[in-house]
Protein backbone atom coordinates (compact mmCIF):
# COMPACT_ATOMS: atom_id res chain seq x y z
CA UNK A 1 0.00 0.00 0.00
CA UNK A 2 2.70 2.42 1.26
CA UNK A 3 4.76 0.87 -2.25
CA UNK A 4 1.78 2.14 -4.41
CA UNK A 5 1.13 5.52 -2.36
CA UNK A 6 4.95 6.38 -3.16
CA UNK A 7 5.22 5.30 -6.80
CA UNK A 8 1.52 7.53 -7.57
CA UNK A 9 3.63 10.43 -5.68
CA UNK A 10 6.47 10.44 -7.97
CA UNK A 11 3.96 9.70 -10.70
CA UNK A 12 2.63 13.32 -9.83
CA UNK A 13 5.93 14.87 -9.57
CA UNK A 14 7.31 13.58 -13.43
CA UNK A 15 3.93 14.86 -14.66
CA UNK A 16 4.24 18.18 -13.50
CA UNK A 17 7.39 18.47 -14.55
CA UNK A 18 6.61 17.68 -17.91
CA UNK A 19 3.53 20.14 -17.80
CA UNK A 20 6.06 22.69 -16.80
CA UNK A 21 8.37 22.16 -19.63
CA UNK A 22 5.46 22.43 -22.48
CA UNK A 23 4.36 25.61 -20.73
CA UNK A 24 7.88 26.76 -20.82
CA UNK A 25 8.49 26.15 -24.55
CA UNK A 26 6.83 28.89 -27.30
CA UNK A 27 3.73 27.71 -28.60
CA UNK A 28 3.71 28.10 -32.11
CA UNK A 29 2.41 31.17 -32.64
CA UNK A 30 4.82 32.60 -30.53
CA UNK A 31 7.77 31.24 -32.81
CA UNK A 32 7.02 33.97 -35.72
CA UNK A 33 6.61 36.83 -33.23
CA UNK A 34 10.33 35.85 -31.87
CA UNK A 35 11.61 35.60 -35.36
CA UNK A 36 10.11 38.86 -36.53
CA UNK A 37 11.49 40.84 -33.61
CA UNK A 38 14.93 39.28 -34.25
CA UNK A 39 14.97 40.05 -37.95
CA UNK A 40 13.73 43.90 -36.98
CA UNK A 41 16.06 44.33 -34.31
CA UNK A 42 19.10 43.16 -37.15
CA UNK A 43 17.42 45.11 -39.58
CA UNK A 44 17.85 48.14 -37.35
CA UNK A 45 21.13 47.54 -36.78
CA UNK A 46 22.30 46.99 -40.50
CA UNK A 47 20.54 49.84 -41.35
CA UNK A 48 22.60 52.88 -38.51
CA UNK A 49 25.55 51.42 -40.25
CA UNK A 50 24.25 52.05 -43.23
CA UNK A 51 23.29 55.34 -42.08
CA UNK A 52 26.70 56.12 -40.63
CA UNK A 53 28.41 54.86 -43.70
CA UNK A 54 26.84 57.49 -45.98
CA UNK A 55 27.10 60.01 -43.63
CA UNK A 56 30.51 59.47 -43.66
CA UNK A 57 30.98 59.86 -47.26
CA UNK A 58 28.40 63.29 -47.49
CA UNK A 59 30.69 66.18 -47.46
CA UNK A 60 29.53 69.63 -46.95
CA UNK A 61 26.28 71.02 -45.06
CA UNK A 62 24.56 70.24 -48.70
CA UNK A 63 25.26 66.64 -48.58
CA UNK A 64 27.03 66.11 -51.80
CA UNK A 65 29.48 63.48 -52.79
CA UNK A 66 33.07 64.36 -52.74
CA UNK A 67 35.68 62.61 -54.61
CA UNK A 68 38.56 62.74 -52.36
CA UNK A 69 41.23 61.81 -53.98
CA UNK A 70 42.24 62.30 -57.47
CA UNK A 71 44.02 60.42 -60.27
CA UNK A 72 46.81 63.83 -59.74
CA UNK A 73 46.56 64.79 -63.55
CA UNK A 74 46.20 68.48 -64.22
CA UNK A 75 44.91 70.70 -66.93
CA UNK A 76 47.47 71.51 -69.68
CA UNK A 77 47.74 74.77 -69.18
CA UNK A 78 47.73 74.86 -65.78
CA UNK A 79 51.32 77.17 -64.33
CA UNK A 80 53.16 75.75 -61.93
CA UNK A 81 53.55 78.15 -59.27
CA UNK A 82 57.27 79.72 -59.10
CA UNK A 83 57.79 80.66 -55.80
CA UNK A 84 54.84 78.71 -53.79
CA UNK A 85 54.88 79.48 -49.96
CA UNK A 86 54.93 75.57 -49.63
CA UNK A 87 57.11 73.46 -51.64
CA UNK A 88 56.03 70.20 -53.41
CA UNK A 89 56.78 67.74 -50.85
CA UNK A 90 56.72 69.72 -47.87
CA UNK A 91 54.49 69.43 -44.78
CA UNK A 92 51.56 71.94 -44.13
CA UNK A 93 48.45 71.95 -41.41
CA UNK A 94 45.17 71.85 -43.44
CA UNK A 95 42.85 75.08 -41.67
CA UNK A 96 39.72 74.29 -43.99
CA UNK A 97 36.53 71.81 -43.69
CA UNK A 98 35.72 71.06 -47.27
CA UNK A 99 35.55 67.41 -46.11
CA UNK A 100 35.09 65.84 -42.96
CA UNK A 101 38.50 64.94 -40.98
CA UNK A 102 40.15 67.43 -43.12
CA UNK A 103 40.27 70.52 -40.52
CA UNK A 104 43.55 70.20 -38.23
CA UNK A 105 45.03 67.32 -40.62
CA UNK A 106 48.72 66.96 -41.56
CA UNK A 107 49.44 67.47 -45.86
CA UNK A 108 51.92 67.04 -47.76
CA UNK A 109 51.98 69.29 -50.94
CA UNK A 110 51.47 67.13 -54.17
CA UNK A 111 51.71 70.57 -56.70
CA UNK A 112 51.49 74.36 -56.32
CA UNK A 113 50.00 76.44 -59.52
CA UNK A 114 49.42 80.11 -59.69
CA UNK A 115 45.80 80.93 -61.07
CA UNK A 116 41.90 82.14 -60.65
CA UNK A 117 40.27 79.87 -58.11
CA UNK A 118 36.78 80.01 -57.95
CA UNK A 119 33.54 79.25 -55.33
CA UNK A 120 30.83 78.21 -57.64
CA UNK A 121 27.11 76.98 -57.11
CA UNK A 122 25.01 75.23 -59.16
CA UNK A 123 22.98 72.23 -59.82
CA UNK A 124 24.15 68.59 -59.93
CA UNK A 125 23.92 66.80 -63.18
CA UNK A 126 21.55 63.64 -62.76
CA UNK A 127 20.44 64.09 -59.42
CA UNK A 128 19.40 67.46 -59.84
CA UNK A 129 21.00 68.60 -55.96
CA UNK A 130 21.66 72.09 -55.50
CA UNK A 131 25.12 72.69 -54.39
CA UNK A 132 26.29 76.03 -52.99
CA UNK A 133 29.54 78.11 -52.86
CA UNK A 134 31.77 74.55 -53.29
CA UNK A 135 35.07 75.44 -53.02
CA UNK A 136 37.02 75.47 -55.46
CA UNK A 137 37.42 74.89 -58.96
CA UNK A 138 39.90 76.65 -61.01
CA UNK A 139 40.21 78.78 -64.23
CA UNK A 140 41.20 75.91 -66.01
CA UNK A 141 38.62 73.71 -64.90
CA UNK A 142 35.95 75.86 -66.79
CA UNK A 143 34.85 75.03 -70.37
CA UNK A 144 35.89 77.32 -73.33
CA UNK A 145 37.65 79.82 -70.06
CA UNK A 146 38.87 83.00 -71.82
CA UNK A 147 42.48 84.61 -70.75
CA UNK A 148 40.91 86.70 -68.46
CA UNK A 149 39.07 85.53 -65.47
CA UNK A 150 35.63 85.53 -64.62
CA UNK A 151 33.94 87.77 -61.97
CA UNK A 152 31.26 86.99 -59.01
CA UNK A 153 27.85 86.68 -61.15
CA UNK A 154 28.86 85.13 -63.99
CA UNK A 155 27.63 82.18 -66.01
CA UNK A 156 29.96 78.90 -66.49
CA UNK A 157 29.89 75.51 -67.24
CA UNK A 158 32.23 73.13 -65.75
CA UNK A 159 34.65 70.99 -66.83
CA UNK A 160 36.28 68.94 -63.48
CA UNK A 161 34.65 66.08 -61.85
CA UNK A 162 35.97 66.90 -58.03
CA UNK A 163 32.56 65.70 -57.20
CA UNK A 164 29.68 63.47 -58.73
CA UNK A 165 27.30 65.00 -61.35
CA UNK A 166 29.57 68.45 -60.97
CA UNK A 167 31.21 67.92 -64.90
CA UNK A 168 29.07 69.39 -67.18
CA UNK A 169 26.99 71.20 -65.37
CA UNK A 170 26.26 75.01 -64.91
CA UNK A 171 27.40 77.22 -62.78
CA UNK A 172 27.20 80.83 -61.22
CA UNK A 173 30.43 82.25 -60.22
CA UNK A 174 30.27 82.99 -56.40
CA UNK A 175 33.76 84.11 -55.72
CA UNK A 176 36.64 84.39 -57.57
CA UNK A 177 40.72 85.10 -56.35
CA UNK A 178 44.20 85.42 -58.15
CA UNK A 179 46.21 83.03 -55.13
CA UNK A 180 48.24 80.08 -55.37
CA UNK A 181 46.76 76.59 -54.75
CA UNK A 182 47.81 73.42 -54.03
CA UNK A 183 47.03 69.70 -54.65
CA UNK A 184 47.57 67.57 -51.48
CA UNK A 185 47.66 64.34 -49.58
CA UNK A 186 46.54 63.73 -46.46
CA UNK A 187 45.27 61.39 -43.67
CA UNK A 188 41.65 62.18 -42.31
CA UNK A 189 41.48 63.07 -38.71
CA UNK A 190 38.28 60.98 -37.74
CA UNK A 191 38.36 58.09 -40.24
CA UNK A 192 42.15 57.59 -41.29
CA UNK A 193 41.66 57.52 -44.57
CA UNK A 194 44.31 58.17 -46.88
CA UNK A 195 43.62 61.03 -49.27
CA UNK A 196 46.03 61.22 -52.25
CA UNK A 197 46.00 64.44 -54.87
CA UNK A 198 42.85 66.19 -53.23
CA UNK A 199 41.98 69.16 -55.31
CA UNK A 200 41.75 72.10 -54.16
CA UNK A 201 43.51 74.52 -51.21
CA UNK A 202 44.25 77.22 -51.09
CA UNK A 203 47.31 79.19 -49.44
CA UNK A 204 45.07 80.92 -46.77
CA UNK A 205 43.86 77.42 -45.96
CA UNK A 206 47.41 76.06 -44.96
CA UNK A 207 49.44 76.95 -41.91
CA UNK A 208 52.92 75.84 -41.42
CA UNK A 209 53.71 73.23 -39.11
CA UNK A 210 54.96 74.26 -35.59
C-alpha cells in the first residue's frame, strides 16, 4: 500500500514536470513573433551602419558626394607656381573643412600652380541637388575659359569632376581670387583615410607646421 502511495507520488511529480516544460516552450504562434522581432532588431542595426556609412561619405552642409582623392593629372595649361609658400613635398596643417576629418590634418603638398580659383554653385547633373559656394574649382577647370578671369555673377559651365554630377553642369560664379593653390595628400582626422591628390587649397587654408 505504502509501495503504491509512493510510486503515484512520484507519478505526480514527473507529470508536473513535464507540464512545466510544455508551458515553458513557445507555442507556435509565438515562434514567428520571436523571429520577426529578431529580424527587426538586425534590420535596425544593419541599417545605422548604413546610415553612418553614408554620412561618412556626405561632405559639406549640402550633402554632396566628394571625390577625395584624385588620379593627380592636371589641366594643360595649368602654371606651376614659381615661388609657392609651400614646396612640393613639404608638410603643411590643413585650416579648412571642405571634407570631414580634413580641418587640423597633416598634408603634404602634391603641386602648387598660380591661377583664378573660384567658389561656384550650381545644380548637380543627374540628381538634380543644389550645391552652394563649393570650393574650389579653377580657371582651367571651366569650359571654353577665356584669358581673363571671370567675376562673381557670372555664367559657367564646368569641366572637373571633383565631385559626382559636378562635370558638365552650370554654374554661377560665387567668388573668384588670383592666389596660389595646391594639390595635397593627407590622412583624415576621424576616419584615417588616406587622401592622395585632393583638389583644391588654397594658401590661406594652410598653416605651417609648428
Amino acid at each position: 500500500m505504502i509501495k503504491d502511495k509512493m510510486m503515484m507520488g512520484a507519478m505526480s511529480i514527473v507529470a508536473a514536470l513535464a507540464l512545466g516544460a510544455c508551458n515553458a516552450d513557445p507555442s507556435p504562434s509565438d515562434a514567428p513573433t520571436d523571429m520577426d522581432e529578431q529580424m527587426d532588431e538586425n534590420m535596425g542595426e544593419n541599417s545605422d551602419e548604413m546610415n553612418d556609412q553614408m554620412d561618412e561619405n556626405m561632405d559639406g552642409d549640402d550633402g554632396h558626394m566628394m571625390d577625395h582623392s584624385s588620379s593627380g593629372e592636371v589641366p594643360d595649361d595649368l602654371q606651376e607656381a614659381q615661388d609657392p609658400t609651400y614646396e612640393v613635398g613639404e608638410q603643411a596643417i590643413i585650416e579648412t573643412d571642405h571634407m570631414s576629418g580634413m580641418q587640423g590634418a597633416e598634408a603634404t603638398i602634391a603641386g602648387a600652380y598660380d591661377t583664378t580659383v573660384y567658389a561656384v554653385s550650381y545644380t548637380s547633373e543627374g540628381s538634380g541637388d543644389p550645391v552652394e559656394d563649393h570650393k574650389w574649382v579653377i580657371h582651367e577647370e571651366l569650359e571654353d575659359a577665356p584669358e581673363e578671369p571671370y567675376a562673381a555673377g557670372d555664367e559657367v559651365v564646368l569641366d572637373a569632376d571633383h565631385m559626382e554630377g559636378m562635370d558638365g553642369a552650370s554654374a554661377t560664379i560665387d567668388s573668384a581670387e588670383q592666389t596660389t593653390v595646391y594639390m595635397i595628400d593627407f590622412t583624415t582626422t576621424d576616419t584615417e583615410e588616406e587622401v592622395t591628390n585632393h583638389k583644391w587649397v588654397t594658401e590661406d587654408e594652410l598653416a605651417p607646421v609648428e
